[in-house]
C-alpha atoms as a PDB file:
ATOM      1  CA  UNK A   1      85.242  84.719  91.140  1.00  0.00           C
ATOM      2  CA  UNK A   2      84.867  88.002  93.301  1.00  0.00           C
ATOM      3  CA  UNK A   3      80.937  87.481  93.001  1.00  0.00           C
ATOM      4  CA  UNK A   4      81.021  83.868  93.975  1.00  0.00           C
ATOM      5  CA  UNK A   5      82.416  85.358  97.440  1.00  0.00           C
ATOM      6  CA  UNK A   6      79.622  87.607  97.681  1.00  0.00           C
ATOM      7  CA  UNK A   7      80.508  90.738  96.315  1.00  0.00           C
ATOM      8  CA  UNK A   8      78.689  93.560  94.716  1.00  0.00           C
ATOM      9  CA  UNK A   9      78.904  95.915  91.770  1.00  0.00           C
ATOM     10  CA  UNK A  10      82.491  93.916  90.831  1.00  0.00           C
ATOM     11  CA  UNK A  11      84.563  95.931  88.379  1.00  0.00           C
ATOM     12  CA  UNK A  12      87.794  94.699  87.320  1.00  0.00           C
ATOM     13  CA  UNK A  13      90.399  98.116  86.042  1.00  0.00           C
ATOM     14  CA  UNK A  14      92.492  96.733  83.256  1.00  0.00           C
ATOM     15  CA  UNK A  15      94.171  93.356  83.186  1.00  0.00           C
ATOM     16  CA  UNK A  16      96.592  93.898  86.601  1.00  0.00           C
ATOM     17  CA  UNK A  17      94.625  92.549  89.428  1.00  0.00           C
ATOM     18  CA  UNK A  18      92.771  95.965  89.824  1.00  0.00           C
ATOM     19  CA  UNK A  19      89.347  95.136  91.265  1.00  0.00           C
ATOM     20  CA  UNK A  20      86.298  97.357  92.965  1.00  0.00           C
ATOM     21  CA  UNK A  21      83.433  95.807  94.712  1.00  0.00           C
ATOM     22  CA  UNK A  22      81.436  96.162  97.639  1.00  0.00           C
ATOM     23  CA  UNK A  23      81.459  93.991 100.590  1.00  0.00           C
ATOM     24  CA  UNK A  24      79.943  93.907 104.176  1.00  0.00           C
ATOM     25  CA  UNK A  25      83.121  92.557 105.502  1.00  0.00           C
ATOM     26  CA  UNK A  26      85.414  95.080 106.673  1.00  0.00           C
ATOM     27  CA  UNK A  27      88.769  93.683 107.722  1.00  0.00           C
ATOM     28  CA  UNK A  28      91.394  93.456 105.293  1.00  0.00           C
ATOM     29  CA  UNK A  29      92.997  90.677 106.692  1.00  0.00           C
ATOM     30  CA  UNK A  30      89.788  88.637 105.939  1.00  0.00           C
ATOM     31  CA  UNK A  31      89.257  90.145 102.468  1.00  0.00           C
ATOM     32  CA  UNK A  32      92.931  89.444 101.579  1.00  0.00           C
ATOM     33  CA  UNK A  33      92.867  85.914 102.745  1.00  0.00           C
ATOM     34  CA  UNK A  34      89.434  84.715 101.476  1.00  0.00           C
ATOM     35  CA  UNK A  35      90.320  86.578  97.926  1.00  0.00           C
ATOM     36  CA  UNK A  36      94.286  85.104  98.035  1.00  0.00           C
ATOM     37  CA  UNK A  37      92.845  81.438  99.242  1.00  0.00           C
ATOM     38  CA  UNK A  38      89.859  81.706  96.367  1.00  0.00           C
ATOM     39  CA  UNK A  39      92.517  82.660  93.636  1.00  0.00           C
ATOM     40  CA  UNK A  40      94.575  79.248  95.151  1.00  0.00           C
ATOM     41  CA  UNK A  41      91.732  77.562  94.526  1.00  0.00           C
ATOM     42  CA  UNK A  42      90.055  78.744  91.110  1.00  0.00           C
ATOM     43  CA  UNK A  43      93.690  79.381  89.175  1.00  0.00           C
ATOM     44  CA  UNK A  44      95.969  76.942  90.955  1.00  0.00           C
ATOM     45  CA  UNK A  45      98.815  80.041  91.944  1.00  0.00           C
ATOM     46  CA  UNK A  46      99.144  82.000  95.263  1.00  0.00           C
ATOM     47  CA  UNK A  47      99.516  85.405  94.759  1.00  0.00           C
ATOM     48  CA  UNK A  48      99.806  88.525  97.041  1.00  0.00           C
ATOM     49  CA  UNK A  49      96.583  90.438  97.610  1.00  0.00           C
ATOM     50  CA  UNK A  50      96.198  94.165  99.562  1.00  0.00           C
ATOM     51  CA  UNK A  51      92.926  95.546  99.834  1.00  0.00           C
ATOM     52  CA  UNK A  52      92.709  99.211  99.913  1.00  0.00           C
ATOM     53  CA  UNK A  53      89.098 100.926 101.177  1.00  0.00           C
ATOM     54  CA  UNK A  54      88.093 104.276  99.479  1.00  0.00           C
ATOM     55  CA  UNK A  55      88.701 105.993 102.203  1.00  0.00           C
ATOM     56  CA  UNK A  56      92.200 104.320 102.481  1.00  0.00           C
ATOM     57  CA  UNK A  57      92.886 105.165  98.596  1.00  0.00           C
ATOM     58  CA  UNK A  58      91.943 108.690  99.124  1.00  0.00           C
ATOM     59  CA  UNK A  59      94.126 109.242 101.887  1.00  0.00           C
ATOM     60  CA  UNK A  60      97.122 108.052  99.462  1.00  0.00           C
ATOM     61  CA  UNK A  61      95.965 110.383  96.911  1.00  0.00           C
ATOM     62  CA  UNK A  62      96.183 113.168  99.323  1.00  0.00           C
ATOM     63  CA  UNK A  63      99.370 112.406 100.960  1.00  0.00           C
ATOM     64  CA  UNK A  64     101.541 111.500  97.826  1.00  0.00           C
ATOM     65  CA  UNK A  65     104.648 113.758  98.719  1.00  0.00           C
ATOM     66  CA  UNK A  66     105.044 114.184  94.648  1.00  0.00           C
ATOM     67  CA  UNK A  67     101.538 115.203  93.461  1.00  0.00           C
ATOM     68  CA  UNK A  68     102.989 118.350  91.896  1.00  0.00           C
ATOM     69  CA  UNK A  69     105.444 116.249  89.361  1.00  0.00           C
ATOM     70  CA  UNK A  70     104.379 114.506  86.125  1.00  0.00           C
ATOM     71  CA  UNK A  71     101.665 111.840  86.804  1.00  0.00           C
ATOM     72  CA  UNK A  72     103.459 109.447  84.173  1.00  0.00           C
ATOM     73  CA  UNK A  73     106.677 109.865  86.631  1.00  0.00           C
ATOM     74  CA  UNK A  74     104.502 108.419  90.069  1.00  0.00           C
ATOM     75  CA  UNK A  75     103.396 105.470  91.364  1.00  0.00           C
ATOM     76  CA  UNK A  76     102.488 103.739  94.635  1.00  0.00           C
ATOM     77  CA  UNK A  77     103.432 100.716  96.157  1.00  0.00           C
ATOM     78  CA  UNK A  78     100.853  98.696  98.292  1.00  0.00           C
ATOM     79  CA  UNK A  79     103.294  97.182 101.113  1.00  0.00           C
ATOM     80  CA  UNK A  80     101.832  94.006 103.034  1.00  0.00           C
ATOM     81  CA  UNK A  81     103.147  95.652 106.284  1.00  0.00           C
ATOM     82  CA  UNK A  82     105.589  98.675 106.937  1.00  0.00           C
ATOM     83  CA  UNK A  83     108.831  97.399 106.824  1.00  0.00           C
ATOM     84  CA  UNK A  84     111.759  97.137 109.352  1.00  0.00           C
ATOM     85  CA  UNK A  85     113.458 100.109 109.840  1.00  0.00           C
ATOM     86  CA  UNK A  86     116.881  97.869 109.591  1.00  0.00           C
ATOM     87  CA  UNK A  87     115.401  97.074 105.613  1.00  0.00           C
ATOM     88  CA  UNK A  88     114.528 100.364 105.493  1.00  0.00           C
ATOM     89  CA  UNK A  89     117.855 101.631 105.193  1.00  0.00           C
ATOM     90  CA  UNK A  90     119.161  98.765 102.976  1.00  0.00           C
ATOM     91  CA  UNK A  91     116.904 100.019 100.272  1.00  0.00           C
ATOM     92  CA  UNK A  92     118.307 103.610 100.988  1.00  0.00           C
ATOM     93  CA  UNK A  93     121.702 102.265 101.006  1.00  0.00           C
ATOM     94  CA  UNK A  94     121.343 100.015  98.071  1.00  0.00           C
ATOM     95  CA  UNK A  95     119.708 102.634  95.696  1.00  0.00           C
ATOM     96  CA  UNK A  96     122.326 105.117  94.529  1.00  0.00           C
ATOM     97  CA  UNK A  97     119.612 106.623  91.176  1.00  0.00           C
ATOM     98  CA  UNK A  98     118.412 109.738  90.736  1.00  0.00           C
ATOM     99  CA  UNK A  99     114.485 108.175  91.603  1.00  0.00           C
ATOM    100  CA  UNK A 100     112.885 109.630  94.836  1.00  0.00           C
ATOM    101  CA  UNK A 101     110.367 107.217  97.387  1.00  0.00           C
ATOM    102  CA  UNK A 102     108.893 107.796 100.648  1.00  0.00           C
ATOM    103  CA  UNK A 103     107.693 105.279 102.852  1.00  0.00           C
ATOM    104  CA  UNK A 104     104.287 105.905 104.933  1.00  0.00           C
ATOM    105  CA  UNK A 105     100.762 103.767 106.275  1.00  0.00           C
ATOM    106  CA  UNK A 106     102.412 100.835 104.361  1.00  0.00           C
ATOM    107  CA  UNK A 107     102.962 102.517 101.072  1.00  0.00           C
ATOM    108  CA  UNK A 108     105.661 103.148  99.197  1.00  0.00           C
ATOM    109  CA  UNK A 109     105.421 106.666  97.076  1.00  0.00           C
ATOM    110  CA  UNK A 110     108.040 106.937  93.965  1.00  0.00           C
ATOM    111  CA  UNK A 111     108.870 109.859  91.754  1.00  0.00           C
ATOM    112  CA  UNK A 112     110.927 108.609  89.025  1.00  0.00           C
ATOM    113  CA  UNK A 113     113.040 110.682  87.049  1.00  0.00           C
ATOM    114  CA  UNK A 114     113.084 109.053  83.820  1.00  0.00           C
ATOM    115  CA  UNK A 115     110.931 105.882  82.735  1.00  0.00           C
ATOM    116  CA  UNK A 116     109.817 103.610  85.591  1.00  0.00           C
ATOM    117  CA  UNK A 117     111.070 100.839  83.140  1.00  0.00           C
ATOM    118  CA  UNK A 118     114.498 102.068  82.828  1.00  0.00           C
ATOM    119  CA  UNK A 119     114.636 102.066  86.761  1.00  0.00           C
ATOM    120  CA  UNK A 120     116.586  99.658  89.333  1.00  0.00           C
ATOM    121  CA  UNK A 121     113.956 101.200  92.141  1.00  0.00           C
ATOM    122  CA  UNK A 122     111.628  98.286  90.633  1.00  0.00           C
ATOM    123  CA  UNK A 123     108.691  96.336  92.141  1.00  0.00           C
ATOM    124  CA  UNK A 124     111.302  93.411  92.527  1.00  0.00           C
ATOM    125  CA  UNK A 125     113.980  95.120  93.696  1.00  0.00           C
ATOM    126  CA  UNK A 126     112.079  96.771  96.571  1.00  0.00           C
ATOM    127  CA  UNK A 127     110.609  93.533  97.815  1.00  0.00           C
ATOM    128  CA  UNK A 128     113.725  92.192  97.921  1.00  0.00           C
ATOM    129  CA  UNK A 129     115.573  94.605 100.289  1.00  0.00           C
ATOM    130  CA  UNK A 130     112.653  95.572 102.252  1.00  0.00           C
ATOM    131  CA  UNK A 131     111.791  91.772 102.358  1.00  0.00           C
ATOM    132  CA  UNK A 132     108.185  91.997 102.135  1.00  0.00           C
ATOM    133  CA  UNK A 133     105.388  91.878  99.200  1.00  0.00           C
ATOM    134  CA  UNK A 134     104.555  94.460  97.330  1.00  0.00           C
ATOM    135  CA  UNK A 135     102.339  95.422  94.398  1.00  0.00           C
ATOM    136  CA  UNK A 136     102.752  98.561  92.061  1.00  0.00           C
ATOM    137  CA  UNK A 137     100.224 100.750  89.576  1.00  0.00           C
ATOM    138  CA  UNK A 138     101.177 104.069  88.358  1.00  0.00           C
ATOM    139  CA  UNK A 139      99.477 107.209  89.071  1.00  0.00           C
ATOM    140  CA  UNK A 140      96.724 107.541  86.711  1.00  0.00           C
ATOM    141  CA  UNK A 141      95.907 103.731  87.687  1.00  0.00           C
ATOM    142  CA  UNK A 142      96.165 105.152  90.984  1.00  0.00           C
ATOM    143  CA  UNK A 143      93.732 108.182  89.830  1.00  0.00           C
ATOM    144  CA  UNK A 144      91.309 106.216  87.790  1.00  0.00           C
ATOM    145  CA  UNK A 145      90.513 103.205  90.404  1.00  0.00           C
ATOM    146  CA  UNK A 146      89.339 106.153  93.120  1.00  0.00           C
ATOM    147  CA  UNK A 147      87.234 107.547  89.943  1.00  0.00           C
ATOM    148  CA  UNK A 148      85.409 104.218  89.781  1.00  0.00           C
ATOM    149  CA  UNK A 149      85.175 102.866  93.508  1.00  0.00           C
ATOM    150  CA  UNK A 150      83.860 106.526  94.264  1.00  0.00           C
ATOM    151  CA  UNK A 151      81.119 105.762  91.264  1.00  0.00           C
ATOM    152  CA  UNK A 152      79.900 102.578  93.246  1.00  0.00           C
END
């Protein structure tokens, strides 16, 4: 599907909607519409797409406020804008846990304490009170998609 839009070199990173590819175009909003509409169209479901450049994905890598803790305790969420301050602090005032996020560039960082599966600080749950999409991998996802779309 990605090469019927004209992309190059298309890998797909296990079975989450991970993809790398090259592409002339270089607006998001463009990528993220023609990819969203195509998916419409080929699988009959919309479904939230964020494209992240290399450059973009590195910067995330760098910035992640929890680097130093265990890698199987991180992950990143790909907002689809930064949210409203106002939801901002209805996620702060709705999570009472013992997890840890930051919110910066229209990502959300997360250190979780325990098992991100045994967490209410969720994909769902932040959608919800920031009221906007979002999409979740965890850190060595994170890790091992900058491996590959530096490789390209």
């Amino acid at each position: 599907m990605y090469e019927s839009l004209g992309f190059k070199d298309v890998i797909t990173y296990i079975q989450s909607g991970n993809v790398i590819f090259k592409t002339a175009v270089k607006t998001a909003e463009i990528l993220n519409r023609n990819v969203a509409d195509k998916i419409k169209e080929t699988f009959g479901f919309e479904v939230f797409v964020r494209h992240i450049l290399l450059c973009e994905l590195q910067q995330i890598i760098k910035e992640n406020p929890f680097h130093k803790n265990t890698p199987e305790q991180l992950y990143v969420g790909f907002l689809e804008r930064n949210p409203d301050k106002e939801n901002e602090e209805k996620l702060q005032a709705a999570f009472k846990g013992a997890d840890e996020w930051t919110i910066k560039n229209q990502v959300i960082y997360l250190h979780y304490k325990e098992q991100y599966s045994n967490s209410k600080l969720n994909n769902n749950f932040i959608e919800n009170k920031l009221k906007l999409k979002a999409t979740t991998r965890n850190w060595k996802t994170i890790l091992k998609l900058e491996e590959l779309a530096a490789s390209l």
